[in-house]
C-alpha atoms as a PDB file:
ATOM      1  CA  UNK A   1     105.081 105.758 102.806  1.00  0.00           C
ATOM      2  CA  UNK A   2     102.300 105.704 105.620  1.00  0.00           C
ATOM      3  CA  UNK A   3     100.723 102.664 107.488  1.00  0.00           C
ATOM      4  CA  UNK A   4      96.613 103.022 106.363  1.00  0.00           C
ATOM      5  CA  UNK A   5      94.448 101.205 108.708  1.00  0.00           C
ATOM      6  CA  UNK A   6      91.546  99.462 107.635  1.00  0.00           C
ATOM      7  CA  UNK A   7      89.061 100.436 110.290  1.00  0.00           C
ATOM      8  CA  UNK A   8      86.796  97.595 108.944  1.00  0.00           C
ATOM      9  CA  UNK A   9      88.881  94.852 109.090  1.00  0.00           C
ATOM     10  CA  UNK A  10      90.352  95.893 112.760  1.00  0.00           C
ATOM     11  CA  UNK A  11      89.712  93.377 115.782  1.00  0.00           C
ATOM     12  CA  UNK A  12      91.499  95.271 118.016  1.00  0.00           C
ATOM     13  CA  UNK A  13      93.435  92.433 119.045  1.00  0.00           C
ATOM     14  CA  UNK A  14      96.607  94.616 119.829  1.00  0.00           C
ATOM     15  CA  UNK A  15      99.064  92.433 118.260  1.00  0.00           C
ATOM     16  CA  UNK A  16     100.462  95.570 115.925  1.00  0.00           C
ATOM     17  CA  UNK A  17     100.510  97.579 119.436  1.00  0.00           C
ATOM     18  CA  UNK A  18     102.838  94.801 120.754  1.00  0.00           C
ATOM     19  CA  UNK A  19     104.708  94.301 117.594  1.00  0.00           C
ATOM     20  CA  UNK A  20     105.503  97.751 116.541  1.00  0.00           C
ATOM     21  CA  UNK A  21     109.137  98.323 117.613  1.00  0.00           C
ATOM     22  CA  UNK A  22     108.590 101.928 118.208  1.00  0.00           C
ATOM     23  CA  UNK A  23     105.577 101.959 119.995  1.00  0.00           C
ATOM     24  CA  UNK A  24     103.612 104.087 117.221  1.00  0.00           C
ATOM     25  CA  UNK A  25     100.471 102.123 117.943  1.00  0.00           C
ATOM     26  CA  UNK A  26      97.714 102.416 119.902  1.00  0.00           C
ATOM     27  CA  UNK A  27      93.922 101.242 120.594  1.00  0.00           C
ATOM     28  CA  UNK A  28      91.158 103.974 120.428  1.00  0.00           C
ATOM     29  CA  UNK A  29      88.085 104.132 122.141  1.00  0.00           C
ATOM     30  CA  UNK A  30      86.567 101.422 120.204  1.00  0.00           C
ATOM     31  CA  UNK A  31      89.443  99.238 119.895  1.00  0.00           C
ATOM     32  CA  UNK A  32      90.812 100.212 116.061  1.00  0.00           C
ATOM     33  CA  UNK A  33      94.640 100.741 115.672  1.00  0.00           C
ATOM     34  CA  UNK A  34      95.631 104.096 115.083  1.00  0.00           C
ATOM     35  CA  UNK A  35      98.687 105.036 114.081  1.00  0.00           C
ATOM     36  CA  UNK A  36     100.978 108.561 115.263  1.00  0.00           C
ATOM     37  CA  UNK A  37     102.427 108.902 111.624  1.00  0.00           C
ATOM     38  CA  UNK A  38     104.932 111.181 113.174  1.00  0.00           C
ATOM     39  CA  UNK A  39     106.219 108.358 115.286  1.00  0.00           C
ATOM     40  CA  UNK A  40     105.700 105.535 112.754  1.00  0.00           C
ATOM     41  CA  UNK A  41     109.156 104.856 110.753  1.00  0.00           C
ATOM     42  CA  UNK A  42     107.121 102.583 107.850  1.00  0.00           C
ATOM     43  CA  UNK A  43     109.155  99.860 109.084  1.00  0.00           C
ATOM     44  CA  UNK A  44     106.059  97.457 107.983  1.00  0.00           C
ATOM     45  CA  UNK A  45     106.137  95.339 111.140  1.00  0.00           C
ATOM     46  CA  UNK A  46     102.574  95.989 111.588  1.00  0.00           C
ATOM     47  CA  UNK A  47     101.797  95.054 107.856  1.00  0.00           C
ATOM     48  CA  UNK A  48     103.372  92.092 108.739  1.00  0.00           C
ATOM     49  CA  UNK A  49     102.115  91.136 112.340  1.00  0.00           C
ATOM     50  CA  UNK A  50      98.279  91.626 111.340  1.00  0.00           C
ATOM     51  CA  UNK A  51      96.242  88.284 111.393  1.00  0.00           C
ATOM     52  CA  UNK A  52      93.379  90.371 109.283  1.00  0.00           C
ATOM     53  CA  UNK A  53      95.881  92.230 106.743  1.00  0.00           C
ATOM     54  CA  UNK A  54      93.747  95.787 108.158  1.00  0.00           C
ATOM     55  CA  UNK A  55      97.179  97.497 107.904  1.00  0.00           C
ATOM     56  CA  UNK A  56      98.527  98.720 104.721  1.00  0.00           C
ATOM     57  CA  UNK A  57     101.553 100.776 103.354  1.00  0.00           C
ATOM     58  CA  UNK A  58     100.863 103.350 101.183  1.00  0.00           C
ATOM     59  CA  UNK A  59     102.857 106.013  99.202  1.00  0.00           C
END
C-alpha cells in the first residue's frame, strides 16, 4: 500500500502533517502534502485525519 495525494483536493491545511504519527508528511512549496513513502508505514492516519478526503491508500 502507498498514501496517493490528491494534489487537487489539497488545502494545505497541515492537519495530516500534525496527525501522521511518524512524521512522513510535509508541506511543499505550494502548500500540497507530500508524502516520503520510505518513511510512511500506511498506517492510514492521514486517510483518516483529511477534512477533503485528498489522501488515499492504494495497492
Amino acid at each position: 500500500m502507498v498514501a496517493i495525494v490528491d494534489v487537487e483536493e489539497c488545502t494545505g491545511c497541515g492537519t495530516c502533517v500534525e496527525d501522521c504519527p511518524v512524521e512522513a508528511i510535509t508541506l511543499n512549496d505550494e502548500d500540497i502534502a507530500v508524502i516520503d513513502e520510505d518513511t510512511c508505514t500506511d498506517c492510514g492516519t492521514c486517510v483518516d485525519v483529511c477534512p477533503t478526503s485528498a489522501i488515499s491508500l492504494e495497492e
